[in-house]
Protein backbone atom coordinates (compact mmCIF):
# COMPACT_ATOMS: atom_id res chain seq x y z
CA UNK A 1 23.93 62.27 -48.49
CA UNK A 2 22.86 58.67 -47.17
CA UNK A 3 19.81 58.66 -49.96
CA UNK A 4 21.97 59.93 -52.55
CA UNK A 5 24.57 57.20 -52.09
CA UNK A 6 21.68 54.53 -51.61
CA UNK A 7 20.43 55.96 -54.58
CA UNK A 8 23.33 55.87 -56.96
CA UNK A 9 24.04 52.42 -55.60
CA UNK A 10 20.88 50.98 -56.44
CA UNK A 11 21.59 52.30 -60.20
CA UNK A 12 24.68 51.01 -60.40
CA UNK A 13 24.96 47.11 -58.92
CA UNK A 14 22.30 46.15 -61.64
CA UNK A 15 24.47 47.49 -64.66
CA UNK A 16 27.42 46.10 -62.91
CA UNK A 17 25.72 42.17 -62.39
CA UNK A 18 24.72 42.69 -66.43
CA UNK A 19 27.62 43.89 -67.23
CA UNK A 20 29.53 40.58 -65.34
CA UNK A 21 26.55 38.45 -66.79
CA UNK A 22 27.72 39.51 -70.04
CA UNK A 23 31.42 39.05 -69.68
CA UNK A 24 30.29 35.41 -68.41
CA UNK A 25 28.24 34.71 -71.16
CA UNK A 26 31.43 35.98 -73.92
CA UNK A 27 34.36 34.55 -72.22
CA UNK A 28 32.25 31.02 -71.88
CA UNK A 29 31.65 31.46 -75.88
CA UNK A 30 35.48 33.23 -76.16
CA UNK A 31 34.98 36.25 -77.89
CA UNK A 32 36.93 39.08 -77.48
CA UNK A 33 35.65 42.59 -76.45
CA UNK A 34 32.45 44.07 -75.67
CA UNK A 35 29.12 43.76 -78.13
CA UNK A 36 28.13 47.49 -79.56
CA UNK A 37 24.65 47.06 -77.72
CA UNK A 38 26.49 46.26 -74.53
CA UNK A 39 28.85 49.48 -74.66
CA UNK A 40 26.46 51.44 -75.82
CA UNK A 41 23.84 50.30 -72.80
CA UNK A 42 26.62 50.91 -70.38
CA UNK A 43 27.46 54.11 -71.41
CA UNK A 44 23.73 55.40 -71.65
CA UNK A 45 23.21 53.99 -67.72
CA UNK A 46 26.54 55.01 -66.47
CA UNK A 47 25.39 58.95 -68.12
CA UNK A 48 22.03 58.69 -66.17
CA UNK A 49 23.85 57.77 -62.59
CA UNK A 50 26.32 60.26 -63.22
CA UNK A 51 23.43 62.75 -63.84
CA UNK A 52 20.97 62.01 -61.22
CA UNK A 53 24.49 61.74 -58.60
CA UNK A 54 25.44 65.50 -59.46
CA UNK A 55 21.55 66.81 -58.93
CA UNK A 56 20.88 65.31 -56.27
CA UNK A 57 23.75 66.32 -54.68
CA UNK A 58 23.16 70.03 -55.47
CA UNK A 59 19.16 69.47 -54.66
CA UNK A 60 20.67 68.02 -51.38
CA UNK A 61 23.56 71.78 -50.96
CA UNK A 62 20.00 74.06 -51.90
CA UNK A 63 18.12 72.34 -48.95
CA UNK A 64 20.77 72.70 -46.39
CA UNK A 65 21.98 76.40 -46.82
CA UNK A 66 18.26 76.97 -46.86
CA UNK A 67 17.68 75.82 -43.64
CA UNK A 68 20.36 78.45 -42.22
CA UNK A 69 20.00 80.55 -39.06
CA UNK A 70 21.63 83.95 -38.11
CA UNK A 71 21.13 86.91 -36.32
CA UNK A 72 23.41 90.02 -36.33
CA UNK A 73 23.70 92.56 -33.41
CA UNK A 74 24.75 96.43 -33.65
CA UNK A 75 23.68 99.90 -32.53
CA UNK A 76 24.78 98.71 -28.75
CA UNK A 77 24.87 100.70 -25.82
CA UNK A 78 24.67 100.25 -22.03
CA UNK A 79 24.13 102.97 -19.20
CA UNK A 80 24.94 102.86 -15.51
CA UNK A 81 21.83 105.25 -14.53
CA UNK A 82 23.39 106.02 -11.00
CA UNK A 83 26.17 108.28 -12.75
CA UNK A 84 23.62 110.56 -14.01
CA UNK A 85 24.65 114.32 -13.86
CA UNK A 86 21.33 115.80 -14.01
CA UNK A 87 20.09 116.41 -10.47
CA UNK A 88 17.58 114.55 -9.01
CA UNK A 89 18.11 111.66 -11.51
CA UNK A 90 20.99 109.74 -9.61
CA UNK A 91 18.92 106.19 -9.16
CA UNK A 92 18.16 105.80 -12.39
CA UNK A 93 18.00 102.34 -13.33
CA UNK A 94 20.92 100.69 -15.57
CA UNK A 95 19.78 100.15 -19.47
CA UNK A 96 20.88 98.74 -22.42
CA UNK A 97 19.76 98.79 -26.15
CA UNK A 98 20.54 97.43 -29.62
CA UNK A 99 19.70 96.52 -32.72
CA UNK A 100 19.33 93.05 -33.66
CA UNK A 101 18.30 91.42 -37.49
CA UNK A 102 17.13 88.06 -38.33
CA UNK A 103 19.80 87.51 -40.94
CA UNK A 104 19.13 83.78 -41.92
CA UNK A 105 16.03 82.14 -43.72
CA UNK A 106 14.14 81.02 -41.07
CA UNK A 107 12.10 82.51 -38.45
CA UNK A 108 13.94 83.08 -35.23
CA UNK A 109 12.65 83.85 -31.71
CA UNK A 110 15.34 85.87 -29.66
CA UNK A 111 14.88 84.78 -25.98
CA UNK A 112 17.89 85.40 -24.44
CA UNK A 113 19.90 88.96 -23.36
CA UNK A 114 22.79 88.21 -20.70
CA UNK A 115 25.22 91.43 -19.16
CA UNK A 116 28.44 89.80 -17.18
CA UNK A 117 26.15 86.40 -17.72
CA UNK A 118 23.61 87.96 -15.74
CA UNK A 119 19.92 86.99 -17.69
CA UNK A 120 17.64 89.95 -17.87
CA UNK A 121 14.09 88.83 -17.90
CA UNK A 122 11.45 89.53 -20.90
CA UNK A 123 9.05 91.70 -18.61
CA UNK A 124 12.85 93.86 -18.56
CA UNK A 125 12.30 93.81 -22.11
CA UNK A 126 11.50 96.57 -24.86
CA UNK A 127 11.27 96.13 -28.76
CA UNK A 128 9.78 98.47 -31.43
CA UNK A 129 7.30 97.86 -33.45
CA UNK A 130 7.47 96.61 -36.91
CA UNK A 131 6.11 100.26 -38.27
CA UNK A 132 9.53 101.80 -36.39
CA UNK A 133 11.61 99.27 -36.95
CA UNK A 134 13.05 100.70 -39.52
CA UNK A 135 16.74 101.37 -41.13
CA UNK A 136 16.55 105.37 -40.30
CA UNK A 137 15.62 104.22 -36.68
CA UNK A 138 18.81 101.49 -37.01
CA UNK A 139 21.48 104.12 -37.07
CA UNK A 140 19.88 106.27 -34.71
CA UNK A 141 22.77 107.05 -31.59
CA UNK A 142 20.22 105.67 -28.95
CA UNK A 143 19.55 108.11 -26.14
CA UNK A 144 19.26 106.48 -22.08
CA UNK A 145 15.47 106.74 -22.10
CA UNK A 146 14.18 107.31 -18.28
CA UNK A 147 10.84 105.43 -19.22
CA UNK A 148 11.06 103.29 -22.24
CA UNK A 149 7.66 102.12 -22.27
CA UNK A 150 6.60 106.42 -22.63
CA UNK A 151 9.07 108.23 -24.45
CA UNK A 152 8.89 108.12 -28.12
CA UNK A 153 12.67 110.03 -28.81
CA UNK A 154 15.45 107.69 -29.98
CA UNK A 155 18.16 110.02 -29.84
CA UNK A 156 18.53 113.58 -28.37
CA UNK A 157 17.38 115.43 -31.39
CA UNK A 158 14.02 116.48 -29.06
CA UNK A 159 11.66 114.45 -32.13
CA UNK A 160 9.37 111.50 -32.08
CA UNK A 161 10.69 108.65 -33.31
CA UNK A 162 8.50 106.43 -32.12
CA UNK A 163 4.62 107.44 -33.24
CA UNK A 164 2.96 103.66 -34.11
CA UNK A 165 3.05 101.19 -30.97
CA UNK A 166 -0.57 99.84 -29.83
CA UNK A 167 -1.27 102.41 -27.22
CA UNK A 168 0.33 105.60 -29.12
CA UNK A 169 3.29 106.00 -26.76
CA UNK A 170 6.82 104.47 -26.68
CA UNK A 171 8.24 100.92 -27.08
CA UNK A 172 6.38 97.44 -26.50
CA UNK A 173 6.86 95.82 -23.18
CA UNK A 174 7.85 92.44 -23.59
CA UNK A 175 6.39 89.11 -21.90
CA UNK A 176 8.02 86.32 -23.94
CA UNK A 177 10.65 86.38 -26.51
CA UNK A 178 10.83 88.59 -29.66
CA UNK A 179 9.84 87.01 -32.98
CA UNK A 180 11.71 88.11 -36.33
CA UNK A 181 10.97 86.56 -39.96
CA UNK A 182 13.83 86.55 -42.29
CA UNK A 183 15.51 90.25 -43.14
CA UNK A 184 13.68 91.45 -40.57
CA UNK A 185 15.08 93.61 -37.67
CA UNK A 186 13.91 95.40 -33.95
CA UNK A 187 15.31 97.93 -31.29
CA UNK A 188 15.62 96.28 -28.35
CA UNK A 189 15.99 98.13 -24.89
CA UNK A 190 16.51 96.28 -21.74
CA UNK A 191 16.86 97.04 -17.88
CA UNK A 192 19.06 95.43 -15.87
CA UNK A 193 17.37 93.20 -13.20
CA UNK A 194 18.00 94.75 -9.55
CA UNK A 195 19.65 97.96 -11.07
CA UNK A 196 20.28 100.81 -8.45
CA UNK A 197 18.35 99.20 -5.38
CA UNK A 198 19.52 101.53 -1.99
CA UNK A 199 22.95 99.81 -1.61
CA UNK A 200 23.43 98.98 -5.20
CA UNK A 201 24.64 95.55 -4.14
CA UNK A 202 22.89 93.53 -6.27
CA UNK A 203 23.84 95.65 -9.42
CA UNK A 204 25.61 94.25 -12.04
CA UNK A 205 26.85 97.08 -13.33
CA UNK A 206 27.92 99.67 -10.49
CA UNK A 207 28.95 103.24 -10.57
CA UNK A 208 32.47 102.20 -10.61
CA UNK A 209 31.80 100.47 -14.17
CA UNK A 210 31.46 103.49 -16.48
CA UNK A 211 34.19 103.53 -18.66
CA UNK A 212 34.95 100.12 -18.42
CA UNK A 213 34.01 97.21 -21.30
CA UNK A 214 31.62 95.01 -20.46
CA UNK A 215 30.22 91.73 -22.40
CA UNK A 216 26.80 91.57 -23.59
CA UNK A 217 25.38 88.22 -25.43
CA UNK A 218 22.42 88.21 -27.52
CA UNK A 219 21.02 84.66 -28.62
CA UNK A 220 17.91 83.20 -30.85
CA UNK A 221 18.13 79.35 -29.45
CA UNK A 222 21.69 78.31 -30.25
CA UNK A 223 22.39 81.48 -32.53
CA UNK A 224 23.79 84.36 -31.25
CA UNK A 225 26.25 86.81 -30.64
CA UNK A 226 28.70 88.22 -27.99
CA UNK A 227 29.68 91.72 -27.61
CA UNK A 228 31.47 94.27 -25.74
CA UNK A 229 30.76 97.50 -25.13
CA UNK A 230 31.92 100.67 -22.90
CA UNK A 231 29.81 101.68 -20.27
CA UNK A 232 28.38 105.00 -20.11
CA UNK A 233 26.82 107.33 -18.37
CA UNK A 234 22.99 108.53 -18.66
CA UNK A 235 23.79 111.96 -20.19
C-alpha cells in the first residue's frame, strides 16, 4: 500500500505544479477558464492515475490472499489404553489420531501436537503416506491401533488399509515435523509421552479421564487449531 500511494503521488504532484503553472501563467495574462489542451491533458493524466491506482491496488489484494496459511483438523480421537477390556491389554499406552489438511497456498510444516498443553514429541509421532493419504482413508472411524508403526487396519473392518509405506507395514514413524503442500492432507497418530508407566503418575490422561473432554491443539508455526474431544476407551 506504501508503493501504491508513493506511486500515485509521484503521478499526480507533476500534473498538479502544471496545472498551477498554468493558472499562473492565465491569471497573469487574465483570461478566464482553462485552454482545451490544458483540460484535455488533465483529464488524459488524471484517467491514467486513476487506472494504474485501482490495479495496483488489486495486483497488491491478489498477492496478499496468496500468501495465506491454514490448516484444518478432523477425524479426532483419543484413547486412555489402561481402560482396555480385553485381557491382558490393560497398559496399553494412551493414543491419539486425526486428520489434518494443508488448506492454504503455501507449504506448511506441522510441528506441534499438545493434549492438556502437554507437547508430544515427533519420535511419538505417526503419519501416512502420501499413497494412503487419501479421502476414503479421511472418513475412516480410526481404530486404537496397539502398534502403529505394524498394523495396516484403520478401522475395525479386519482389512488393510494401509499397503504402501517404505517398509510394507503400517504408518511412518516420525523424527521431525510433517510437511504438507497446498490441498494436501495426512493421518496422524500420536502417543502420549509417559502414558501408562507402573503408577500412571506421569499420565496425562488417566483411567479416570474416559468419558471426559479433553483439549487437543494442532499447529503449523502460528496456524493451528484447538479441539476437544471425549476420551475413550481402547475397544
Amino acid at each position: 500500500m506504501c508503493v501504491l500511494l508513493k506511486y500515485t503521488l509521484s503521478l499526480i504532484i507533476p500534473v498538479y505544479f502544471l496545472f498551477s503553472g498554468k493558472m499562473i501563467q492565465m491569471t497573469n495574462r487574465q483570461k478566464k477558464g482553462i485552454s482545451t489542451v490544458l483540460t484535455t491533458l488533465i483529464i488524459v493524466v488524471a484517467s491514467v492515475v486513476l487506472g494504474t491506482a485501482v490495479t495496483l491496488f488489486g495486483t497488491s489484494l491478489f498477492q496478499t490472499g496468496s500468501q495465506q496459511q491454514g490448516i484444518a483438523v478432523s477425524n479426532l480421537h483419543v484413547w486412555q489404553g489402561a481402560n482396555s477390556t480385553v485381557v491382558g491389554q490393560t497398559n496399553q499406552v494412551a493414543e491419539g489420531s486425526f486428520v489434518v489438511r494443508n488448506t492454504g497456498d503455501r507449504l506448511v510444516a506441522v510441528d506441534s501436537i499438545k493434549i492438556r498443553g502437554a507437547s508430544v514429541p515427533f519420535t511419538s509421532w505417526y503419519a501416512s503416506e502420501a499413497t494412503d493419504s487419501t479421502d476414503t482413508n479421511f472418513q475412516k472411524a480410526f481404530k486404537y491401533m496397539i502398534n502403529p508403526d505394524t498394523d495396516k487396519d484403520l478401522d475395525n473392518d479386519a482389512a488393510d488399509d494401509l499397503l504402501q509405506t517404505a517398509a510394507g507395514i503400517g504408518l511412518i514413524k516420525q523424527n521431525a515435523p510433517v510437511t504438507l503442500e497446498p490441498g494436501k492432507g495426512v493421518i496422524i497418530f500420536f502417543i502420549l509421552s509417559g502414558s501408562n508407566d507402573t503408577d500412571l503418575t506421569n499420565d496425562v490422561l488417566t483411567t479416570s479421564d474416559v468419558g471426559a473432554s479433553t483439549s487437543v491443539s494442532v499447529f503449523a508455526g502460528s496456524i493451528g487449531q484447538v479441539q476437544t474431544v471425549t476420551v475413550a476407551r481402547t475397544v
